[in-house]
PDB file of N, CA and C in Angstrom:
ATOM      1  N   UNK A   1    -126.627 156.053-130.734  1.00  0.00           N
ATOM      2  CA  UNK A   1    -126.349 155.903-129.326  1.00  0.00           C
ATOM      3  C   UNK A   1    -125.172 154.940-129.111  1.00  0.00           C
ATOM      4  N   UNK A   2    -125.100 154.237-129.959  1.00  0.00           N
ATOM      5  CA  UNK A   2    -124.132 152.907-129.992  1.00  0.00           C
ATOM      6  C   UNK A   2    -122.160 154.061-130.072  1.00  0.00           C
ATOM      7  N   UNK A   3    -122.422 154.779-130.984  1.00  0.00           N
ATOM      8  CA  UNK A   3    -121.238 155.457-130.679  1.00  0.00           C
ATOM      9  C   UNK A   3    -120.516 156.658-129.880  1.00  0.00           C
ATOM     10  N   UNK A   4    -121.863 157.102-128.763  1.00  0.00           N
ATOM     11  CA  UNK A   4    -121.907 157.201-127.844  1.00  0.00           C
ATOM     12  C   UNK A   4    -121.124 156.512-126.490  1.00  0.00           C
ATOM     13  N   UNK A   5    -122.035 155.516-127.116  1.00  0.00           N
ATOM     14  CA  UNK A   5    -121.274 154.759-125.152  1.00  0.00           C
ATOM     15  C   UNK A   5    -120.083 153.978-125.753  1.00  0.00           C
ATOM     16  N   UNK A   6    -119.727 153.889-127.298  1.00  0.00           N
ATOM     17  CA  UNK A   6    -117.893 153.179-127.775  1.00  0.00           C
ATOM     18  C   UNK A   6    -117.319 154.355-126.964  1.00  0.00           C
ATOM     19  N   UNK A   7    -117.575 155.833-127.440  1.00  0.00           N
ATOM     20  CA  UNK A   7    -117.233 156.590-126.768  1.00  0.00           C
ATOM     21  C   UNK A   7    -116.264 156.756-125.531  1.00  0.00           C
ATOM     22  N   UNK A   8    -117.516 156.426-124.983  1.00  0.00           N
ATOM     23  CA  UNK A   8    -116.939 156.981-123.206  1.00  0.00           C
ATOM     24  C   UNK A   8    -116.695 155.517-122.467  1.00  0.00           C
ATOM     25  N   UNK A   9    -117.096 154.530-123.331  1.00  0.00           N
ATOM     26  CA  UNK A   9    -116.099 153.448-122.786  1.00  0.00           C
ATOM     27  C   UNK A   9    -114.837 153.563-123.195  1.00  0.00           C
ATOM     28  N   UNK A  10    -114.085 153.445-124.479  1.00  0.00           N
ATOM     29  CA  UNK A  10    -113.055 153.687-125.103  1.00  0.00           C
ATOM     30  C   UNK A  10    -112.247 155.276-123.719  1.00  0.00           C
ATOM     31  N   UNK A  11    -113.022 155.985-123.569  1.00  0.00           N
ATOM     32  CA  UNK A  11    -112.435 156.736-122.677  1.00  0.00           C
ATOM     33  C   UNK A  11    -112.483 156.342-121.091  1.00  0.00           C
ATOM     34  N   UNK A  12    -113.305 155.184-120.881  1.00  0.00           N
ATOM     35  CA  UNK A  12    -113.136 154.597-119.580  1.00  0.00           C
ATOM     36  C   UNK A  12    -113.977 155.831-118.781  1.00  0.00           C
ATOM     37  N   UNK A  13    -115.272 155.772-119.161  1.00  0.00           N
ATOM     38  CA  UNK A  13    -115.913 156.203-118.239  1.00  0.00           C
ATOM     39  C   UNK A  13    -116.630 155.740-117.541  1.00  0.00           C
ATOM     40  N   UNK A  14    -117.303 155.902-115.890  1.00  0.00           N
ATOM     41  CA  UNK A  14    -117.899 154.704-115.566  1.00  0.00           C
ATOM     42  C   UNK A  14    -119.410 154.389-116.250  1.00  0.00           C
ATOM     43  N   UNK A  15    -119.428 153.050-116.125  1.00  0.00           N
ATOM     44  CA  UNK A  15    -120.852 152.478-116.666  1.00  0.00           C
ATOM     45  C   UNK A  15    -122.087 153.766-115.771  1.00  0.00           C
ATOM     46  N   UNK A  16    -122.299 154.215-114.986  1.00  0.00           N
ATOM     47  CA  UNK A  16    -123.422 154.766-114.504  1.00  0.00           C
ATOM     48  C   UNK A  16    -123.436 156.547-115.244  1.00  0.00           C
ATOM     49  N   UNK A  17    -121.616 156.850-115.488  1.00  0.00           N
ATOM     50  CA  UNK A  17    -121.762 157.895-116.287  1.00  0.00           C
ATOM     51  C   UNK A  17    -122.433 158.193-117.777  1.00  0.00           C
ATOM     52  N   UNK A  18    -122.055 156.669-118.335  1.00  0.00           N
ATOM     53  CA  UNK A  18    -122.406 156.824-119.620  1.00  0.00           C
ATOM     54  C   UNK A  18    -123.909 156.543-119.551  1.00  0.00           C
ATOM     55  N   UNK A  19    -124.794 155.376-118.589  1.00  0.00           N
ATOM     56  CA  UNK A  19    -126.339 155.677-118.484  1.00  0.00           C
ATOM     57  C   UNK A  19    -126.899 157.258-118.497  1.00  0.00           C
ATOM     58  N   UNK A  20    -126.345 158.281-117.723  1.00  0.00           N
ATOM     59  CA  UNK A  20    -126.852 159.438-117.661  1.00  0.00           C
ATOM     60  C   UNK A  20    -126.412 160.111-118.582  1.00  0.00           C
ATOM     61  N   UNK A  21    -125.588 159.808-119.299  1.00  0.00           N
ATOM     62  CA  UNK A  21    -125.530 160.733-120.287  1.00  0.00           C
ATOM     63  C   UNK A  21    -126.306 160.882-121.644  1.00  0.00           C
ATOM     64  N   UNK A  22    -125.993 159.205-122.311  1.00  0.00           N
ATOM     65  CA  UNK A  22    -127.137 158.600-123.011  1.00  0.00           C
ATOM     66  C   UNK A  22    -128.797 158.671-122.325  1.00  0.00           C
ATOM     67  N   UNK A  23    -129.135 158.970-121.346  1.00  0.00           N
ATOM     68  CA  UNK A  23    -130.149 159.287-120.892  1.00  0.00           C
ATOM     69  C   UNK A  23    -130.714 160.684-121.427  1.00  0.00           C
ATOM     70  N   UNK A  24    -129.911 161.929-121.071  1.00  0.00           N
ATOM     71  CA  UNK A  24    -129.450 162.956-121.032  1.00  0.00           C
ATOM     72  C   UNK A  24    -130.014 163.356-122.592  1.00  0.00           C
ATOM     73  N   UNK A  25    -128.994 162.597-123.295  1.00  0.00           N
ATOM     74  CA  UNK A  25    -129.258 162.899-124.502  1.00  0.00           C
ATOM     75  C   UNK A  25    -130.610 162.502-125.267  1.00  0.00           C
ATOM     76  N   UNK A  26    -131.494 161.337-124.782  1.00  0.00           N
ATOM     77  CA  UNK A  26    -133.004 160.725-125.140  1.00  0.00           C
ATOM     78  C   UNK A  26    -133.607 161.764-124.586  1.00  0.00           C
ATOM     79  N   UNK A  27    -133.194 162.383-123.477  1.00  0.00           N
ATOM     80  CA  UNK A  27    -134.006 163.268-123.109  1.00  0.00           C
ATOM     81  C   UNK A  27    -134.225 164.411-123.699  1.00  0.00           C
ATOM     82  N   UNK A  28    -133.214 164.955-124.670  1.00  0.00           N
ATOM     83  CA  UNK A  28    -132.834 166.467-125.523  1.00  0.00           C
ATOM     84  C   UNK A  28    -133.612 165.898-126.622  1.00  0.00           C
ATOM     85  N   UNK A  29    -133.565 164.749-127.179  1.00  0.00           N
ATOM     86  CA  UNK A  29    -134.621 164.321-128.446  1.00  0.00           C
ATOM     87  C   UNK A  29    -135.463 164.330-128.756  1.00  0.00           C
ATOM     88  N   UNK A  30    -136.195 163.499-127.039  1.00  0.00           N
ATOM     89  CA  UNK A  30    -137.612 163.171-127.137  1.00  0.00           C
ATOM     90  C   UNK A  30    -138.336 164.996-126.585  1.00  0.00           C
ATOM     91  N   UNK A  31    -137.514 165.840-126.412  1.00  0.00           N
ATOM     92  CA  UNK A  31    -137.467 166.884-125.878  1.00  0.00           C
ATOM     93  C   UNK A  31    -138.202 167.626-127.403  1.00  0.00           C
ATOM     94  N   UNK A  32    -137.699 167.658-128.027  1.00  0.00           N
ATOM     95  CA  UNK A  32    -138.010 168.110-129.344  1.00  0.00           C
ATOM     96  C   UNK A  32    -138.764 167.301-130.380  1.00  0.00           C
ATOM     97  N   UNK A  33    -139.196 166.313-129.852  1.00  0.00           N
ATOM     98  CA  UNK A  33    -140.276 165.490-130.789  1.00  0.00           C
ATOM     99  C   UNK A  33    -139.808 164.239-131.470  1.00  0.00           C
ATOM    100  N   UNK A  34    -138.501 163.940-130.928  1.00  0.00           N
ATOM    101  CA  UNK A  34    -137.438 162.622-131.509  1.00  0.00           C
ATOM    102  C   UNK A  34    -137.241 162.735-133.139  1.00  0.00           C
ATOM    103  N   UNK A  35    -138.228 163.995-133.877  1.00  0.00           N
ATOM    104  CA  UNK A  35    -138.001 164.025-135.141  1.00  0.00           C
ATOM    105  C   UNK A  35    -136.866 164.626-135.482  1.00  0.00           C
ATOM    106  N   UNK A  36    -135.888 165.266-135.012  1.00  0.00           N
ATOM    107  CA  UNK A  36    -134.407 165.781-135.785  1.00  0.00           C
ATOM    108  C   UNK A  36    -133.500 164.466-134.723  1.00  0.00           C
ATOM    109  N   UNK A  37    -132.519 164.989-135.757  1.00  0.00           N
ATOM    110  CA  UNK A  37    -131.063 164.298-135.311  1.00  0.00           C
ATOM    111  C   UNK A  37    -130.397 164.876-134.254  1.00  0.00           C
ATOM    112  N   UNK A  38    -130.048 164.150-133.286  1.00  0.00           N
ATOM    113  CA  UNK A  38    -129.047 165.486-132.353  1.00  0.00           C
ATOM    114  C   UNK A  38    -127.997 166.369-133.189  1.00  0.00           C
ATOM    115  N   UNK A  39    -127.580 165.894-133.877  1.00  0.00           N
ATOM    116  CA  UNK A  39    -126.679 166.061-134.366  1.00  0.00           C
ATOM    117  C   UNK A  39    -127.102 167.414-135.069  1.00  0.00           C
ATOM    118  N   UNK A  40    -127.743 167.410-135.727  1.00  0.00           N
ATOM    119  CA  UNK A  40    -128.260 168.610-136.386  1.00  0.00           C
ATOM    120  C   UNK A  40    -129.240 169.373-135.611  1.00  0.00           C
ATOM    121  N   UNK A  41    -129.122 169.422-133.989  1.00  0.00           N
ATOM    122  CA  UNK A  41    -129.193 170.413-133.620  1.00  0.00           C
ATOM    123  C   UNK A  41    -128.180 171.394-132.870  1.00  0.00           C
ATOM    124  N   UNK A  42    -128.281 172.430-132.169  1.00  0.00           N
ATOM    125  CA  UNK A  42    -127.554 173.506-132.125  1.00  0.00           C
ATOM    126  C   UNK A  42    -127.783 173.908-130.668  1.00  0.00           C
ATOM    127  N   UNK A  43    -126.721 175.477-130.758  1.00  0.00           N
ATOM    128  CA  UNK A  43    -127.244 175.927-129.516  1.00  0.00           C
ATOM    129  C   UNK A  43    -128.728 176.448-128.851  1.00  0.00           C
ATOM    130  N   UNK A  44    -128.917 176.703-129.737  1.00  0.00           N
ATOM    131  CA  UNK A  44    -130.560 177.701-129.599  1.00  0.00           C
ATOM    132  C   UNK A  44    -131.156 176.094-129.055  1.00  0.00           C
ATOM    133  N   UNK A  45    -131.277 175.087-129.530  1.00  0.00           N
ATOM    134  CA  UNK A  45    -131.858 173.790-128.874  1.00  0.00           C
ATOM    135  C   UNK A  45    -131.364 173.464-127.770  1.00  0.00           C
ATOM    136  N   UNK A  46    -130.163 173.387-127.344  1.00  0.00           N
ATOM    137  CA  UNK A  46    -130.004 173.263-125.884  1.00  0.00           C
ATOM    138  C   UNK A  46    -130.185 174.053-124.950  1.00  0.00           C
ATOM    139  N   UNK A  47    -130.016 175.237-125.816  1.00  0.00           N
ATOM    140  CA  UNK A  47    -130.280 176.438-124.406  1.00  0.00           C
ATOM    141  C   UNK A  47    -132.367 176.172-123.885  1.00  0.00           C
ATOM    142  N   UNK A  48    -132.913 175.832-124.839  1.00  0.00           N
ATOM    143  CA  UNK A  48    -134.163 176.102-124.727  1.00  0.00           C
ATOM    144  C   UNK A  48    -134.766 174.500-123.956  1.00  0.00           C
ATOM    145  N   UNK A  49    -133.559 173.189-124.088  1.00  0.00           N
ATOM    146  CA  UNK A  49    -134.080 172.469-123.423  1.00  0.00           C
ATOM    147  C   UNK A  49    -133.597 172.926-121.975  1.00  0.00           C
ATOM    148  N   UNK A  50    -132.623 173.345-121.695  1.00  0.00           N
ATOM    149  CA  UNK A  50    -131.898 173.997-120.543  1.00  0.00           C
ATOM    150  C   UNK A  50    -133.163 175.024-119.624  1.00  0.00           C
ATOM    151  N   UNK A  51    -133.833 175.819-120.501  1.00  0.00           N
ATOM    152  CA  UNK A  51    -134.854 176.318-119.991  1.00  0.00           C
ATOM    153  C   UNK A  51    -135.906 176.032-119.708  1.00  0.00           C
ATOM    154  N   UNK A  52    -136.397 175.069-119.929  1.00  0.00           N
ATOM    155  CA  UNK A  52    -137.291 174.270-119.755  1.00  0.00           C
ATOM    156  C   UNK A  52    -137.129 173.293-118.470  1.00  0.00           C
ATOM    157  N   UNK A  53    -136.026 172.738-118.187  1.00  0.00           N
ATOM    158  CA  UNK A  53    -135.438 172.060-117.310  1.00  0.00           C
ATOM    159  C   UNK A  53    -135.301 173.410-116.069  1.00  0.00           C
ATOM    160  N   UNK A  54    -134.842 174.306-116.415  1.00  0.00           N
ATOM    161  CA  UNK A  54    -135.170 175.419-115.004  1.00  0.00           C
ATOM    162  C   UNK A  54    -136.254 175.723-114.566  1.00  0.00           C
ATOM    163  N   UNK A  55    -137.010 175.977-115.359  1.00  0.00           N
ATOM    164  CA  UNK A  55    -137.990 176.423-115.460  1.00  0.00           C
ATOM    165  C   UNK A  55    -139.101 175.114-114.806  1.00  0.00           C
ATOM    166  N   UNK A  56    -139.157 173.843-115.901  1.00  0.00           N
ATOM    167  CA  UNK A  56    -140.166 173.310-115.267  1.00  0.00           C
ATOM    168  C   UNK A  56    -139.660 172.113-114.641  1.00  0.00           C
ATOM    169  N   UNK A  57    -138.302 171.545-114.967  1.00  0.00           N
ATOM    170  CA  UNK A  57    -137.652 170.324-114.217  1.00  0.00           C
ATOM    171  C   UNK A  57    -137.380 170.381-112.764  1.00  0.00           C
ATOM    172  N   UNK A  58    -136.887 169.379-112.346  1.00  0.00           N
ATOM    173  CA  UNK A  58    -136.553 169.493-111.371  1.00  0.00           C
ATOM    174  C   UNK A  58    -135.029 169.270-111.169  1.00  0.00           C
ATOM    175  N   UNK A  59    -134.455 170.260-111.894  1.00  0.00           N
ATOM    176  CA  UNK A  59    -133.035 170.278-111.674  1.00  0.00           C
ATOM    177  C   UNK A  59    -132.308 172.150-111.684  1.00  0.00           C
ATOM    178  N   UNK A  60    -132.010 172.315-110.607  1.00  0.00           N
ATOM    179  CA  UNK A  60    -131.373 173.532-110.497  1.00  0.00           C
ATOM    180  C   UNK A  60    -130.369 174.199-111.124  1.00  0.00           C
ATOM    181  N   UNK A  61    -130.346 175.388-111.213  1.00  0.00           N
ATOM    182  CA  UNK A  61    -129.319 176.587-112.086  1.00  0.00           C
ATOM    183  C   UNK A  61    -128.141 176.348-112.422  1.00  0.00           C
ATOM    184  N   UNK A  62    -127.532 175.646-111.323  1.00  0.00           N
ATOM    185  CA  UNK A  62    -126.128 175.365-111.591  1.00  0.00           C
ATOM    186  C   UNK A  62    -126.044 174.328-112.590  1.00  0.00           C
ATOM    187  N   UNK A  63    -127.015 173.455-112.540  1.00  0.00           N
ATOM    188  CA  UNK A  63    -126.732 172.408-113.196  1.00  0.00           C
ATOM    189  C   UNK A  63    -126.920 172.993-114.806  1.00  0.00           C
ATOM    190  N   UNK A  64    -127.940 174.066-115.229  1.00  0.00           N
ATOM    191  CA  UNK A  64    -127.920 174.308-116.228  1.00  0.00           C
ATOM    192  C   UNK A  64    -127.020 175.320-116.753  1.00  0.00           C
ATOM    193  N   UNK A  65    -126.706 176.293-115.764  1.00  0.00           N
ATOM    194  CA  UNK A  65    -125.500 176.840-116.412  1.00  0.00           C
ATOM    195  C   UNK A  65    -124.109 176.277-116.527  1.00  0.00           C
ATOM    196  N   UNK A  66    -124.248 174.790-116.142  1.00  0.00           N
ATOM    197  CA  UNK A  66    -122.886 174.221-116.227  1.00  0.00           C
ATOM    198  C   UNK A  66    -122.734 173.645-117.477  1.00  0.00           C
ATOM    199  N   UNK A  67    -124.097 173.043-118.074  1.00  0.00           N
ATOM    200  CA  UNK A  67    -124.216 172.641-119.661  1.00  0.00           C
ATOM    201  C   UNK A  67    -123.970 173.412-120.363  1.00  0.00           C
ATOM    202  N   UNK A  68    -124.440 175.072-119.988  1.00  0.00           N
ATOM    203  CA  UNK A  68    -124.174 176.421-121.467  1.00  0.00           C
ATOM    204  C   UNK A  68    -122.980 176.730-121.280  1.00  0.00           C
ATOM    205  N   UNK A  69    -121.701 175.881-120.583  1.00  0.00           N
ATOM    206  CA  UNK A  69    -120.508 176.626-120.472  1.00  0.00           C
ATOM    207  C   UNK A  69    -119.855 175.304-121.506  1.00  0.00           C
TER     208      UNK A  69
END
C-alpha cells in the first residue's frame, strides 16, 4: 500500500483521492479473502468484484462499467 500512495502523491493526487483508492483496493482484497496478492490477480477478479458491487453494493452501473473500461 505504501507504494501506492508514493504513487499518486509523486503524481500529486489529492490526499482524499488516494484514501479512496487505497480504500478501493482493501476492498478488492478483503473481497477475496485478503489471501492473494492484488497483484496476482486479474481480470476475471475484478470483473466479479464489480459484480458483486452491482449486484449487492450500493454503487451504480456507471460506476462499474467505468472500472471494466
Amino acid at each position: 500500500m505504501d507504494q501506492v500512495k508514493h504513487v499518486l502523491r509523486f503524481c500529486r493526487y489529492a490526499y482524499r483521492t488516494e484514501q479512496t483508492y487505497c480504500d478501493r483496493i482493501l476492498q478488492f482484497v478483503e473481497f477475496y479473502g485478503g489471501k492473494t496478492h492484488s497483484k496476482d490477480m486479474g481480470k476475471k477478479e475484478v470483473e466479479g468484484l464489480l459484480s458483486h458491487l452491482a449486484n449487492y453494493g450500493r454503487y451504480c452501473g456507471k460506476d462499474c462499467e467505468k472500472g471494466m473500461s
